[in-house]
C-alpha atoms as a PDB file:
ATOM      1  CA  UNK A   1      59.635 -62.700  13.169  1.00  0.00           C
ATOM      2  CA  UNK A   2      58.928 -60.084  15.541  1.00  0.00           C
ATOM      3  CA  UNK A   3      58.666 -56.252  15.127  1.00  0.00           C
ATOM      4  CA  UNK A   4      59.927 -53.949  17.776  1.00  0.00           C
ATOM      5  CA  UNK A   5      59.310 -50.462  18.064  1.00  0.00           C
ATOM      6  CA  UNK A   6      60.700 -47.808  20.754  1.00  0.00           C
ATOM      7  CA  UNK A   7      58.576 -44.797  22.076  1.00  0.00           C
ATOM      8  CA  UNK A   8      60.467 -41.710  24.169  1.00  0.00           C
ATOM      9  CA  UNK A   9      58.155 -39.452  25.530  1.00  0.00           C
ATOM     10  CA  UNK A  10      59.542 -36.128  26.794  1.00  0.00           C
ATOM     11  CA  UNK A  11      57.712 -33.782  28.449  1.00  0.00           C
ATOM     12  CA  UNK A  12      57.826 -30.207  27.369  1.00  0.00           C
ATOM     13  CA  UNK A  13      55.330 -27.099  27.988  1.00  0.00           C
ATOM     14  CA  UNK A  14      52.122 -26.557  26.315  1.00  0.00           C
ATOM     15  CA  UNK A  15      52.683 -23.849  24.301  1.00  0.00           C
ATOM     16  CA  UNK A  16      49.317 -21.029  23.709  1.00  0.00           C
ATOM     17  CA  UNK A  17      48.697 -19.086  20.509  1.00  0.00           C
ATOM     18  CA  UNK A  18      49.780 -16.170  22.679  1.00  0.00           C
ATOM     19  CA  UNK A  19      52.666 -16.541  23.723  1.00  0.00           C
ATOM     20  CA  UNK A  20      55.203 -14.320  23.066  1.00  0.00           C
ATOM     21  CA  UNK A  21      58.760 -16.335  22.019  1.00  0.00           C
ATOM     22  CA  UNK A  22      62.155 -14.956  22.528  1.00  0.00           C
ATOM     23  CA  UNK A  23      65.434 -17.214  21.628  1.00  0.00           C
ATOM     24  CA  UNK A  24      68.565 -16.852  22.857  1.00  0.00           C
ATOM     25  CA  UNK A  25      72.023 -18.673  21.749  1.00  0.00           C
ATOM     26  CA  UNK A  26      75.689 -18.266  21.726  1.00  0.00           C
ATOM     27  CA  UNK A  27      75.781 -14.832  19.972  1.00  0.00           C
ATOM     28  CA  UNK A  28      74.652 -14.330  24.173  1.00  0.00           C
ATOM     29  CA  UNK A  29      71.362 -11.651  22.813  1.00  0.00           C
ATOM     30  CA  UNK A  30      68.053 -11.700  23.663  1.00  0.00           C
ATOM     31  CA  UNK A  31      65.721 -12.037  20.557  1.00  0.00           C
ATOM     32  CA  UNK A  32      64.124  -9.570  20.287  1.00  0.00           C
ATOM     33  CA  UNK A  33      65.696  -7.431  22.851  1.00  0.00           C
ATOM     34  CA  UNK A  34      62.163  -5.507  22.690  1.00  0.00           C
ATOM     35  CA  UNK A  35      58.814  -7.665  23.294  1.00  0.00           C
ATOM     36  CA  UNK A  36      54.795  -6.560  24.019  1.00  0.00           C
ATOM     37  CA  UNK A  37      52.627  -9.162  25.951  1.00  0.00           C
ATOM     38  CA  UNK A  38      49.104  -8.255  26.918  1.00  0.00           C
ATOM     39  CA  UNK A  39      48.366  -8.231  31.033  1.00  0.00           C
ATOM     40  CA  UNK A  40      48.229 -12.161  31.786  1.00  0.00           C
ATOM     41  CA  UNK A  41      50.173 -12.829  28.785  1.00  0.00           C
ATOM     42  CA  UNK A  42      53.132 -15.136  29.023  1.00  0.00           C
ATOM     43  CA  UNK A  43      56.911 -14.720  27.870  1.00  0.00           C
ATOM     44  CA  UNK A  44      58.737 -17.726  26.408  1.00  0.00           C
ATOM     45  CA  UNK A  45      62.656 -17.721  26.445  1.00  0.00           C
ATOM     46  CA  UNK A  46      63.855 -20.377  24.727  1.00  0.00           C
ATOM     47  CA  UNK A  47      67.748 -21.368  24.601  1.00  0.00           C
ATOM     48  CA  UNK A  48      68.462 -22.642  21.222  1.00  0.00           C
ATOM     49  CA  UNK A  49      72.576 -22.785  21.022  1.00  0.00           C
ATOM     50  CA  UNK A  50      74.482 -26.034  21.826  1.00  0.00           C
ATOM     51  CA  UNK A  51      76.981 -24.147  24.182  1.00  0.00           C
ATOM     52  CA  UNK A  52      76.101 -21.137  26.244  1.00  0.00           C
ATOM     53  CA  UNK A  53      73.908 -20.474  29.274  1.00  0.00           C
ATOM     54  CA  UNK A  54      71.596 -18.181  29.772  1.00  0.00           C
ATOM     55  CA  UNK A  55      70.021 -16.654  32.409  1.00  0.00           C
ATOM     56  CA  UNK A  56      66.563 -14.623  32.162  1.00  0.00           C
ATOM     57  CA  UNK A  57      67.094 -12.244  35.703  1.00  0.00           C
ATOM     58  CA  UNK A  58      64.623  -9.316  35.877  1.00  0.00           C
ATOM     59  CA  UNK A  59      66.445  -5.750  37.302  1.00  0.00           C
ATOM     60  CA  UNK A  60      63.853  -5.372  39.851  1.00  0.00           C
ATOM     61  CA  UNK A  61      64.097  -8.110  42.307  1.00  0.00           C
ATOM     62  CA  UNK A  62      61.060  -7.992  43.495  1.00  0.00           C
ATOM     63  CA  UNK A  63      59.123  -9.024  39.958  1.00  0.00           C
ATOM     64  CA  UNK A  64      60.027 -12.676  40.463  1.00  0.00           C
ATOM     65  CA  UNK A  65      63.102 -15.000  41.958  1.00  0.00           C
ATOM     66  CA  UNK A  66      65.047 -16.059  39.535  1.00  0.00           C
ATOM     67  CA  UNK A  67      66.160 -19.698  39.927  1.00  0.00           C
ATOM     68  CA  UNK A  68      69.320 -19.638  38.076  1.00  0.00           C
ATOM     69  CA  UNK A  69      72.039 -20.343  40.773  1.00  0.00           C
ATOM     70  CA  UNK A  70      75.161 -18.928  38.599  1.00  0.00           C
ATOM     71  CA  UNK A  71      77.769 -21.002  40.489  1.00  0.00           C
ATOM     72  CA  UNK A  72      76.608 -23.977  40.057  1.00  0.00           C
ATOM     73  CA  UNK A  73      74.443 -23.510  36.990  1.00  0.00           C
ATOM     74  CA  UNK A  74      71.529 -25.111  38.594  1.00  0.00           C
ATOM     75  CA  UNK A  75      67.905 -24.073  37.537  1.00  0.00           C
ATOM     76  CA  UNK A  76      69.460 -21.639  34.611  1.00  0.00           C
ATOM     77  CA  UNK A  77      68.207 -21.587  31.113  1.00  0.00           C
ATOM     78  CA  UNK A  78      70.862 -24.397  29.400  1.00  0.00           C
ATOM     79  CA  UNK A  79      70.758 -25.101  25.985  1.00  0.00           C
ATOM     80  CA  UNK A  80      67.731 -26.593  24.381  1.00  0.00           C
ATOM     81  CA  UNK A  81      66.032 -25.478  28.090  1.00  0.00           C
ATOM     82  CA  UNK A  82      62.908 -22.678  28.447  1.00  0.00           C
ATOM     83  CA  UNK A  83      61.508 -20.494  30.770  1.00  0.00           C
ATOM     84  CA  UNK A  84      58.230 -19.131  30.746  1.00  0.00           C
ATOM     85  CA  UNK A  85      57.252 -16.105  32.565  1.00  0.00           C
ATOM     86  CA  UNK A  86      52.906 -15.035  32.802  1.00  0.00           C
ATOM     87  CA  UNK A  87      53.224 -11.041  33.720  1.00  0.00           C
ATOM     88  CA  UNK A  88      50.546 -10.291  35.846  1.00  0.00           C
ATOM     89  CA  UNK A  89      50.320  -6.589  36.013  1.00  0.00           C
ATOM     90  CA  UNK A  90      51.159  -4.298  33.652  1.00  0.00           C
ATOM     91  CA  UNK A  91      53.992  -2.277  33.080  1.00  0.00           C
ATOM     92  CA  UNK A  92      57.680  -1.786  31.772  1.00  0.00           C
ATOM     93  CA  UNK A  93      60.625  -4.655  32.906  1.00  0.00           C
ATOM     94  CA  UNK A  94      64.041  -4.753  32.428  1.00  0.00           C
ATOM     95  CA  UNK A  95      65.903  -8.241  32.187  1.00  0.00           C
ATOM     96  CA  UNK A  96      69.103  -9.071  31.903  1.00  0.00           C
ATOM     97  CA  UNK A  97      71.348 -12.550  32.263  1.00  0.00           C
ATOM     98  CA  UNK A  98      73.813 -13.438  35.199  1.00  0.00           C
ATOM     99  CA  UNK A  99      76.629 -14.968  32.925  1.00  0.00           C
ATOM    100  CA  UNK A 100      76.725 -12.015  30.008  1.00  0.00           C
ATOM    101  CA  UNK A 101      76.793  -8.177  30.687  1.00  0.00           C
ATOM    102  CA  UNK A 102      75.654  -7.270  27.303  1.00  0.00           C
ATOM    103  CA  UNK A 103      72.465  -8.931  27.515  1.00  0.00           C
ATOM    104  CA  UNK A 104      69.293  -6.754  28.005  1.00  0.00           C
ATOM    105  CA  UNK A 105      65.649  -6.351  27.262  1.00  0.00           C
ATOM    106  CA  UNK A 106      62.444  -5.131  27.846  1.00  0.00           C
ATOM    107  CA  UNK A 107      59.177  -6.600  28.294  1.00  0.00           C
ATOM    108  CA  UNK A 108      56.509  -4.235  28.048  1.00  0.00           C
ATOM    109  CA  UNK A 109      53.333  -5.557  29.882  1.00  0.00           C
ATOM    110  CA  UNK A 110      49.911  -3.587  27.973  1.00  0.00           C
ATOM    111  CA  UNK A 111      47.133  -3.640  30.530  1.00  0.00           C
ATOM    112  CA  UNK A 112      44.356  -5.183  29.240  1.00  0.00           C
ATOM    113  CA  UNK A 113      41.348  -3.796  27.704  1.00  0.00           C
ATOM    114  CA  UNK A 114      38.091  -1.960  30.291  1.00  0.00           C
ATOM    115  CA  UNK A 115      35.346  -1.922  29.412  1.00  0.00           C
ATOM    116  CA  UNK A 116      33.082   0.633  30.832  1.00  0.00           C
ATOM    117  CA  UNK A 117      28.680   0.748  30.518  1.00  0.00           C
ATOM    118  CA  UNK A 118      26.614   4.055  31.494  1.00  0.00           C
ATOM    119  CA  UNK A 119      23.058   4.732  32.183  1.00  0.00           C
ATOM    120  CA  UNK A 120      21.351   7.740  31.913  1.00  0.00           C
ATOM    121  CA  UNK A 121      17.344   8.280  32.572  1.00  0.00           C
ATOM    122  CA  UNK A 122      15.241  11.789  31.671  1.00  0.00           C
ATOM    123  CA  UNK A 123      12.154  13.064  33.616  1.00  0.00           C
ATOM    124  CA  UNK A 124       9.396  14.887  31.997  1.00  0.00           C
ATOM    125  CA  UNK A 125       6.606  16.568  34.062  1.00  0.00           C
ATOM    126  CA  UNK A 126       3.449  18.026  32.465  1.00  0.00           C
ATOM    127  CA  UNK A 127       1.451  20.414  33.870  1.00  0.00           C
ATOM    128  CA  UNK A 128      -2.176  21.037  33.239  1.00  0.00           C
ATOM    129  CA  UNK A 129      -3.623  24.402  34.035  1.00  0.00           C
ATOM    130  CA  UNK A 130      -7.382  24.025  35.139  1.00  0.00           C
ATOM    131  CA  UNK A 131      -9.559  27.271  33.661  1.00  0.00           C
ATOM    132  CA  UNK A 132     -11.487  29.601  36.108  1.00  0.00           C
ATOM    133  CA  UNK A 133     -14.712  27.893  37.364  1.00  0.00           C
ATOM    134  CA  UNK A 134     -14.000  24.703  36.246  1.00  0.00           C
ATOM    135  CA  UNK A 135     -14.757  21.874  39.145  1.00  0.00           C
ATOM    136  CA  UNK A 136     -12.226  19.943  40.344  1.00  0.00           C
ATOM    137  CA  UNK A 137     -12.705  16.326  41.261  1.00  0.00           C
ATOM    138  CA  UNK A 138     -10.616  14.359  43.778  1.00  0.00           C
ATOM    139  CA  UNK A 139     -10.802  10.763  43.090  1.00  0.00           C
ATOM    140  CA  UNK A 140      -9.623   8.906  45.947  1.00  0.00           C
ATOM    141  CA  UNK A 141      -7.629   5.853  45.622  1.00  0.00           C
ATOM    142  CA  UNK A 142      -5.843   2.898  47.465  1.00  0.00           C
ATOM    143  CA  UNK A 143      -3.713   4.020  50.595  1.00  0.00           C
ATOM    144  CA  UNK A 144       0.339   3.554  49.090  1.00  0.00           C
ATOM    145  CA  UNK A 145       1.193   0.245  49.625  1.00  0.00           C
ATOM    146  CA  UNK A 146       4.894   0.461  51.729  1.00  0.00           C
ATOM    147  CA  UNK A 147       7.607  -1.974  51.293  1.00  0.00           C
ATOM    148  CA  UNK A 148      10.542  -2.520  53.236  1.00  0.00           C
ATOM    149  CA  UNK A 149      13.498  -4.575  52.056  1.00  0.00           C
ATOM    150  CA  UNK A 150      16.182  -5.040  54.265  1.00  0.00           C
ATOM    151  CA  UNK A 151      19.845  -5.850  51.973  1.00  0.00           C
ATOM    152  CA  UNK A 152      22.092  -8.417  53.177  1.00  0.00           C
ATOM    153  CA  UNK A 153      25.009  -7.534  53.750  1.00  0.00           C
ATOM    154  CA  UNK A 154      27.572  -8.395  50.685  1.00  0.00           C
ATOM    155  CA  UNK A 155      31.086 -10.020  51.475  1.00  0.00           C
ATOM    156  CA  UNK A 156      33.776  -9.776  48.694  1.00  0.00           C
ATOM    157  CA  UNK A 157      36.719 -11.450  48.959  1.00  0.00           C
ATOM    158  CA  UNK A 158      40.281 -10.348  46.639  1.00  0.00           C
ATOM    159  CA  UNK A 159      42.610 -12.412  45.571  1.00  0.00           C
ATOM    160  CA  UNK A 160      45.547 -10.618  43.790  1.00  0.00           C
ATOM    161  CA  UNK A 161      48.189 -12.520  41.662  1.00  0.00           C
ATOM    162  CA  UNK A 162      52.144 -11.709  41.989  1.00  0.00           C
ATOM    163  CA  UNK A 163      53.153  -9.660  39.332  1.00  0.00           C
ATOM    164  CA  UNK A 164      54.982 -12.499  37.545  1.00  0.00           C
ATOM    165  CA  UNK A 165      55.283 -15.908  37.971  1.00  0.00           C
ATOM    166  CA  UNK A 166      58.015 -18.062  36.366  1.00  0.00           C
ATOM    167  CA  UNK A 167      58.249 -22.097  35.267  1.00  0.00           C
ATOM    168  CA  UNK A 168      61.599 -23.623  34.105  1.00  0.00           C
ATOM    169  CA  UNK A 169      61.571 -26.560  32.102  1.00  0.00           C
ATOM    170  CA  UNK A 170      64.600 -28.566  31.181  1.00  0.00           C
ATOM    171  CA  UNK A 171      65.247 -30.388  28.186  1.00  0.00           C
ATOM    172  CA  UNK A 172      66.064 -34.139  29.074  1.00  0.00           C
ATOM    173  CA  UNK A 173      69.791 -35.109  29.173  1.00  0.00           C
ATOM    174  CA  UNK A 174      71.411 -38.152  27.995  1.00  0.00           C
ATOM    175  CA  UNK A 175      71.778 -39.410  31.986  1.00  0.00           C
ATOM    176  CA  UNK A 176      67.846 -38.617  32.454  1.00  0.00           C
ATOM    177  CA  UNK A 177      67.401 -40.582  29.280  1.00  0.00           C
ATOM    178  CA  UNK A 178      69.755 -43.973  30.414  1.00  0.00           C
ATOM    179  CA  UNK A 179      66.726 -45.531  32.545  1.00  0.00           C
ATOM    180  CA  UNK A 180      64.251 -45.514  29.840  1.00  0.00           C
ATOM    181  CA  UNK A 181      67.279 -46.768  27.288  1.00  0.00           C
ATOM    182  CA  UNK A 182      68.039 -49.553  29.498  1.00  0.00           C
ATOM    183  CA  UNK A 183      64.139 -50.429  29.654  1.00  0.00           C
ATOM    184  CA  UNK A 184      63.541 -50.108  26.208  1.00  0.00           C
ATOM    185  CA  UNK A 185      66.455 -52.840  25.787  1.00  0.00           C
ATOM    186  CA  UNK A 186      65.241 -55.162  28.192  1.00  0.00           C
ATOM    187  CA  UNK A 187      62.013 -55.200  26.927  1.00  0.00           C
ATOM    188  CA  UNK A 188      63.172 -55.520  23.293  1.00  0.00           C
ATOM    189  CA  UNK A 189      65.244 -58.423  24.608  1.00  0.00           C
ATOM    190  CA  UNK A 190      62.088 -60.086  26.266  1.00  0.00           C
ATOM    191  CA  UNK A 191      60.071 -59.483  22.885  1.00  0.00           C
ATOM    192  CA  UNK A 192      62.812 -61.492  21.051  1.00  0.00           C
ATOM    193  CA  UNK A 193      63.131 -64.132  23.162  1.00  0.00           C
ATOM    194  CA  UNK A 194      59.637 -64.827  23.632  1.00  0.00           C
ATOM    195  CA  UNK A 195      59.387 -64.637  19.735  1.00  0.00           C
ATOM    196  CA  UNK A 196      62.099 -67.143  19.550  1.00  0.00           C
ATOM    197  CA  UNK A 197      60.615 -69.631  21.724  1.00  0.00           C
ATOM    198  CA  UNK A 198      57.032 -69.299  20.021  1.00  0.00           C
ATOM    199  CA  UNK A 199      58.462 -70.031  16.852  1.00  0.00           C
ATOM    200  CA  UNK A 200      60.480 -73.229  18.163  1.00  0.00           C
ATOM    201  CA  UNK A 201      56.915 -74.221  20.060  1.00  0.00           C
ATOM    202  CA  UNK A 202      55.383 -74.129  16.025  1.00  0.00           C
ATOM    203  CA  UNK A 203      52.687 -71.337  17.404  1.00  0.00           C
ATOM    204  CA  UNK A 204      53.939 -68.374  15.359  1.00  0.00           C
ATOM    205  CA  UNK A 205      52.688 -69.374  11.492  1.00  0.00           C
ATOM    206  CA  UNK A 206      55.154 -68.304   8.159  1.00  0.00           C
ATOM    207  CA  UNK A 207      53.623 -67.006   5.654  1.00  0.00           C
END
């Protein structure tokens, strides 16, 4: 007798114990509809209704393309789909989605923590007053010894993130699925025969 068993493997994103998580569905509102992420931080919308699209379009243009092509629905946040957004620089942003007018929120990026280290050095001069007709000796000692360092000069190169940057991942479909259902039948049918014929051959023992 042979045992079969069937493995799907879909791949969806690694989620981090700091991500903020915000579901929409077909009541068509952000929630919340108010969210704090810390500079760096990333934004999770997550479409959790079996009907409606979503869209997750900032007002500002300029904060990140969207994807979502509202025509043809292509790259938009379908059910079961999520988009992840990592806010780079802090600040307030307003979003809203293509295919409802009443949907709004904010995202309110905190800049992250400074930290800040100061110095500070003290001086203290004594002075000795020498008493009338007391001798003064001059001891004299090794000429100053001079250095001279020359700095290299320092180069510093910058390399500044976009304010946002945006990932879409889509859950699998039943058509992405067919392939690997068709597979997993072949192969179950090659298991099975090849169990068959084993047994008829007298090379798979009974109990």
């Amino acid at each position: 007798m042979a045992a079969i068993v069937g493995v799907a493997w879909v791949c969806m994103p690694m989620a981090r114990a700091d991500d903020v998580q915000v579901t929409v569905a077909d009541d068509n509102a952000y929630n919340p509809a108010v969210v704090h992420v810390a500079e760096g931080g990333r934004v999770v919308w997550t479409n959790n209704g079996p009907n409606n699209t979503h869209s997750v379009t900032p007002d500002d243009p300029t904060l990140y393309t969207d994807p979502c092509n509202p025509t043809t629905g292509d790259k938009c946040l379908h059910p079961k789909d999520t988009f992840i957004v990592t806010f780079n620089a802090a600040g307030t942003y307003e979003i809203h989605c293509q295919f409802h007018s009443t949907m709004h929120m904010t995202v309110i990026v905190d800049p992250a923590p400074t930290t800040s280290t100061s110095t500070s050095s003290s001086t203290t001069t004594t002075a000795t007053t020498r008493p009338p007709g007391a001798s003064t000796t001059v001891t004299a000692g090794a000429p100053p010894s001079v250095t001279s360092t020359t700095a290299r000069p320092s180069t510093t190169t910058s390399t500044s993130l976009p304010r946002a940057q945006v990932q879409l991942r889509s859950s699998p479909s039943s058509d992405d699925l067919a392939p690997w259902a068709v597979a997993a039948g072949a192969l179950a049918g090659a298991t099975a025969m090849a169990g068959i014929v084993l047994v008829r051959r007298g090379r798979v023992p009974f109990g």
